[in-house]
C-alpha atoms as a PDB file:
ATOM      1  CA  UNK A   1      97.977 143.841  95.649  1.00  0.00           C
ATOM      2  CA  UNK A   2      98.008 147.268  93.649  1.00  0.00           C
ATOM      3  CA  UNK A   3      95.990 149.796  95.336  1.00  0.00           C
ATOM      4  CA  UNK A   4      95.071 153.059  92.742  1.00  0.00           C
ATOM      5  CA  UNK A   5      95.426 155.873  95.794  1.00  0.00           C
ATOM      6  CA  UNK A   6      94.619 158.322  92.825  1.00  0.00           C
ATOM      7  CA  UNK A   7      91.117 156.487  92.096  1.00  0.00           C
ATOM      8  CA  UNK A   8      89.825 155.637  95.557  1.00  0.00           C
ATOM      9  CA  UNK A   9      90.154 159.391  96.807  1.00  0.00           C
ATOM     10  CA  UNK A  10      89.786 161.600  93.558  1.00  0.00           C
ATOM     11  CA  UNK A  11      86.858 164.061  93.501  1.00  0.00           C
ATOM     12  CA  UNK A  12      85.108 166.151  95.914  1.00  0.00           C
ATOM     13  CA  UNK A  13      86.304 165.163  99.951  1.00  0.00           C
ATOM     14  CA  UNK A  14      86.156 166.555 102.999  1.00  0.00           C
ATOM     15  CA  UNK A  15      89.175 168.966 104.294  1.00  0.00           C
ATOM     16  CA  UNK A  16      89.112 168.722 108.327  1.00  0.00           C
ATOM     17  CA  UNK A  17      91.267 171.583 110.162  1.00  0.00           C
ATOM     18  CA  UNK A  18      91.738 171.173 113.364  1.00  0.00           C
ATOM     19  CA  UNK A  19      93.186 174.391 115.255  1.00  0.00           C
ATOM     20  CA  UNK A  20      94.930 173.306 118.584  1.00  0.00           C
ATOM     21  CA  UNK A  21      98.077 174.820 120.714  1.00  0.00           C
ATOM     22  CA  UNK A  22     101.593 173.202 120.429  1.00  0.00           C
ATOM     23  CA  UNK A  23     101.587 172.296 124.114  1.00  0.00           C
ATOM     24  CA  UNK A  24      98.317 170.894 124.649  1.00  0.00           C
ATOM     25  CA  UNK A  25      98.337 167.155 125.636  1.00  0.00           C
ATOM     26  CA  UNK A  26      96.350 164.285 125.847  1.00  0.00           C
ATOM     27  CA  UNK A  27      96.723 160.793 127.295  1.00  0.00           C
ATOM     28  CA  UNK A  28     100.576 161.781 128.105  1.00  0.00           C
ATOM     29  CA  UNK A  29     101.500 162.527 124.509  1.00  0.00           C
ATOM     30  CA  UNK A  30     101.522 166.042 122.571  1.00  0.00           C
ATOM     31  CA  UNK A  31      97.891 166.598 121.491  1.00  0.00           C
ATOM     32  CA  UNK A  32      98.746 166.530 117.268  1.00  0.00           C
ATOM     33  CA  UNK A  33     100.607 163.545 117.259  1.00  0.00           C
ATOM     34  CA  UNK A  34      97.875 162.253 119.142  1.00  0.00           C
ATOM     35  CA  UNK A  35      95.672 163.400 116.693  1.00  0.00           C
ATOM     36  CA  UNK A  36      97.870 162.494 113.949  1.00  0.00           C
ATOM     37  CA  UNK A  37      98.166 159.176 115.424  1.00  0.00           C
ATOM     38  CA  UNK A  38      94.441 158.155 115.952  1.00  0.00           C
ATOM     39  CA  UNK A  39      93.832 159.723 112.339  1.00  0.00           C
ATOM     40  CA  UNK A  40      96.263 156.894 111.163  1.00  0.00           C
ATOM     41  CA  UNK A  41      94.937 153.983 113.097  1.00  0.00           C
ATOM     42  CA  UNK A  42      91.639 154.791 111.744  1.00  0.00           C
ATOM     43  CA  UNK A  43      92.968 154.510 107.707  1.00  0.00           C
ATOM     44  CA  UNK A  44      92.484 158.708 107.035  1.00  0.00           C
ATOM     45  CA  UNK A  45      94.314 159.422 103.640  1.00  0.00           C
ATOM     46  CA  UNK A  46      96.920 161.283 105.277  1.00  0.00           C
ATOM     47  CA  UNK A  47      97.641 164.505 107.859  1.00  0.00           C
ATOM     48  CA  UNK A  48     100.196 167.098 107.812  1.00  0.00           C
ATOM     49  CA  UNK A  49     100.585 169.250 111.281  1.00  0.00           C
ATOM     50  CA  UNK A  50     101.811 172.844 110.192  1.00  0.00           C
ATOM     51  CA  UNK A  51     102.940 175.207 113.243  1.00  0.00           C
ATOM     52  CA  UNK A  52     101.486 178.594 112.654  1.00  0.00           C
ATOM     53  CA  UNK A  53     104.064 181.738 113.607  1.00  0.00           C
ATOM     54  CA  UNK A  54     101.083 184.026 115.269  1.00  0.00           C
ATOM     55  CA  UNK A  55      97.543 183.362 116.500  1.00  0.00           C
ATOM     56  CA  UNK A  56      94.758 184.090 119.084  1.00  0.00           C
ATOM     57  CA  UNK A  57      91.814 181.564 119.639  1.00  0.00           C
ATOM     58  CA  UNK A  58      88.510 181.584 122.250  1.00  0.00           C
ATOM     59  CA  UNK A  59      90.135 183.386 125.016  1.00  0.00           C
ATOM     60  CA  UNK A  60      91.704 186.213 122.390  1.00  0.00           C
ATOM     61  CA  UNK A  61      95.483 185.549 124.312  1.00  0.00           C
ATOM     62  CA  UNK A  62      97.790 186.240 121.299  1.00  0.00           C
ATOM     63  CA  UNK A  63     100.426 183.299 120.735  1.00  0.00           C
ATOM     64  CA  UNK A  64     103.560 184.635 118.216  1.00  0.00           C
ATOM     65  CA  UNK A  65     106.836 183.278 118.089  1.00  0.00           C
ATOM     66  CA  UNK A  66     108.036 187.033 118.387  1.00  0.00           C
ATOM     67  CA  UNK A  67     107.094 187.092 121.894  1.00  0.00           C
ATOM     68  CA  UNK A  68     109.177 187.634 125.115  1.00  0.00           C
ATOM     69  CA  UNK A  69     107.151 184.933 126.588  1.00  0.00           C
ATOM     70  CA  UNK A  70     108.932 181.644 126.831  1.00  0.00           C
ATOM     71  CA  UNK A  71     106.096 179.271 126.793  1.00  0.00           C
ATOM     72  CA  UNK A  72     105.172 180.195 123.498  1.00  0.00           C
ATOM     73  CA  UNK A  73     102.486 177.785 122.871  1.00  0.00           C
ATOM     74  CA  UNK A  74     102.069 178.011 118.979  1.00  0.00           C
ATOM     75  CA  UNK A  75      98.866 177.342 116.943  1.00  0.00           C
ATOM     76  CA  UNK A  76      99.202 174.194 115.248  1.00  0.00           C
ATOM     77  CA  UNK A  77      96.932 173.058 112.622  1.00  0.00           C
ATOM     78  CA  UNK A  78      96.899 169.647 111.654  1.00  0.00           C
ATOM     79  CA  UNK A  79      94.540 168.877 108.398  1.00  0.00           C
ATOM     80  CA  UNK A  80      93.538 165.616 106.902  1.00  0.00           C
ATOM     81  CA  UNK A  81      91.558 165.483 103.512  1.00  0.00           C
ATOM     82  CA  UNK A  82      89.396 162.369 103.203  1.00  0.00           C
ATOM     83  CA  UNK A  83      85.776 161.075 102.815  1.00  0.00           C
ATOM     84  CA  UNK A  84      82.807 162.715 104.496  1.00  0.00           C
ATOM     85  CA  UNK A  85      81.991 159.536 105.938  1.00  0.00           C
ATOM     86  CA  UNK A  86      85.174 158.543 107.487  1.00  0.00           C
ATOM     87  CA  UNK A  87      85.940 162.157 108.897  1.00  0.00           C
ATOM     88  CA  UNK A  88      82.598 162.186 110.385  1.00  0.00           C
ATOM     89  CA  UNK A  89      83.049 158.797 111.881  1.00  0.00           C
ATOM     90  CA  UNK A  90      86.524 160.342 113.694  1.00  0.00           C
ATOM     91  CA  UNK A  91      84.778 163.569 115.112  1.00  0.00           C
ATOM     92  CA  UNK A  92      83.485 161.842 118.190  1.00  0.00           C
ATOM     93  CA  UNK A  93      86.484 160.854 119.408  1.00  0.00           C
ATOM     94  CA  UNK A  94      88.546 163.922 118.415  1.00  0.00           C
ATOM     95  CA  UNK A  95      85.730 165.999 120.453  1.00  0.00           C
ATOM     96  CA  UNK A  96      86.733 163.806 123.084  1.00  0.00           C
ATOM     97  CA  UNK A  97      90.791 164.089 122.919  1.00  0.00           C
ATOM     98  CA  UNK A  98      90.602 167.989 122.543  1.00  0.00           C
ATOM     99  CA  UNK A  99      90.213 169.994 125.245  1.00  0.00           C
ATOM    100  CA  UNK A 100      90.300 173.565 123.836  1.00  0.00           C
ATOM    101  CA  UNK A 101      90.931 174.256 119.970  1.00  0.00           C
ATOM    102  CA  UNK A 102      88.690 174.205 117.254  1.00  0.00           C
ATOM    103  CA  UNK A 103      87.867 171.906 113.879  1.00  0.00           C
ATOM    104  CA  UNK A 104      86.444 172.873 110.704  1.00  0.00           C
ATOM    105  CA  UNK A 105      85.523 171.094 107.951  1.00  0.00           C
ATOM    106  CA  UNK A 106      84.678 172.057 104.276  1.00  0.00           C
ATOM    107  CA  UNK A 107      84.581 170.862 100.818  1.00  0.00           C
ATOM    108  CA  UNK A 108      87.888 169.627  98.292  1.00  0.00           C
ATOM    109  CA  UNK A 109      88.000 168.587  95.337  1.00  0.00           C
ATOM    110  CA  UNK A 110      91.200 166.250  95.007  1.00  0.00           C
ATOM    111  CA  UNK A 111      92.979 166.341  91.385  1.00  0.00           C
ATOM    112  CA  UNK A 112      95.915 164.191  92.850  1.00  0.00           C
ATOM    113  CA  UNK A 113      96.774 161.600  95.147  1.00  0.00           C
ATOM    114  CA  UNK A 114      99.494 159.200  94.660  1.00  0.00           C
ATOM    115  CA  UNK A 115     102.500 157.316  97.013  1.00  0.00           C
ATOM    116  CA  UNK A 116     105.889 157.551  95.653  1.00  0.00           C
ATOM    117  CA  UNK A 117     106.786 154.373  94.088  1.00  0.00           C
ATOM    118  CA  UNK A 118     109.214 151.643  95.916  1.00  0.00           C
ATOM    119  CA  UNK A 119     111.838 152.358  92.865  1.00  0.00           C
ATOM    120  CA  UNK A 120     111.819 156.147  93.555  1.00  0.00           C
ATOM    121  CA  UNK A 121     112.055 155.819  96.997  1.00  0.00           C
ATOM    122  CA  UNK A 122     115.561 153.274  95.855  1.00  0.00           C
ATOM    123  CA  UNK A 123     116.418 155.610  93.388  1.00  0.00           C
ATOM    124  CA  UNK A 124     117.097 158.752  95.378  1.00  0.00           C
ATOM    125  CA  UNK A 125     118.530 157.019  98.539  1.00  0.00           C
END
């Protein structure tokens, strides 16, 4: 069965930031791929985790890569672009999973969204 990505996710969406550090954890693991992981499991479109090189947050402590500080701890954001409905239905347990950080959420409009195709994917092995 043929699923048209492109169809079921074109128009106006919901883009969900979500600002956390690169060390925070939860349940054992790394906080984003948490968060990347429960994002799957509940069917999101998709979420890409981008480490940022400088940042402050709530308690205005600036994180930078450029520091002499070994425990860095980055920003990471991790975004997701979906439906309204289905990010709102993942916000309670994302409150829940992150201890200190900080989510947004505003309006997309997607032009494009499409999986490579299996004879691609063969073609450039």
């Amino acid at each position: 069965m043929s699923i048209d990505l492109h169809q079921q996710l074109a128009g106006e969406r919901t883009l969900m930031r979500i600002y956390v550090g690169e060390g925070d954890r939860y349940g054992g693991k790394v906080l984003f791929s948490a968060i990347v992981d429960l994002l799957r499991q509940r069917g999101l479109a998709g979420a890409s985790v981008m480490q940022c090189i400088m940042g402050y947050g709530a308690t205005r402590s600036l994180h930078s890569y450029m520091s002499d500080v070994p425990a860095l701890d980055l920003p990471v954001v991790i975004e997701c672009v979906d439906s309204e409905e289905h990010i709102q239905a993942v916000l309670p347990a994302l409150d829940e999973m992150i201890g200190a950080g900080l989510i947004t959420l505003e309006r997309a409009m997607v032009i494009t969204y499409r999986a490579h195709h299996e004879e691609q994917k063969a073609g450039e092995a």
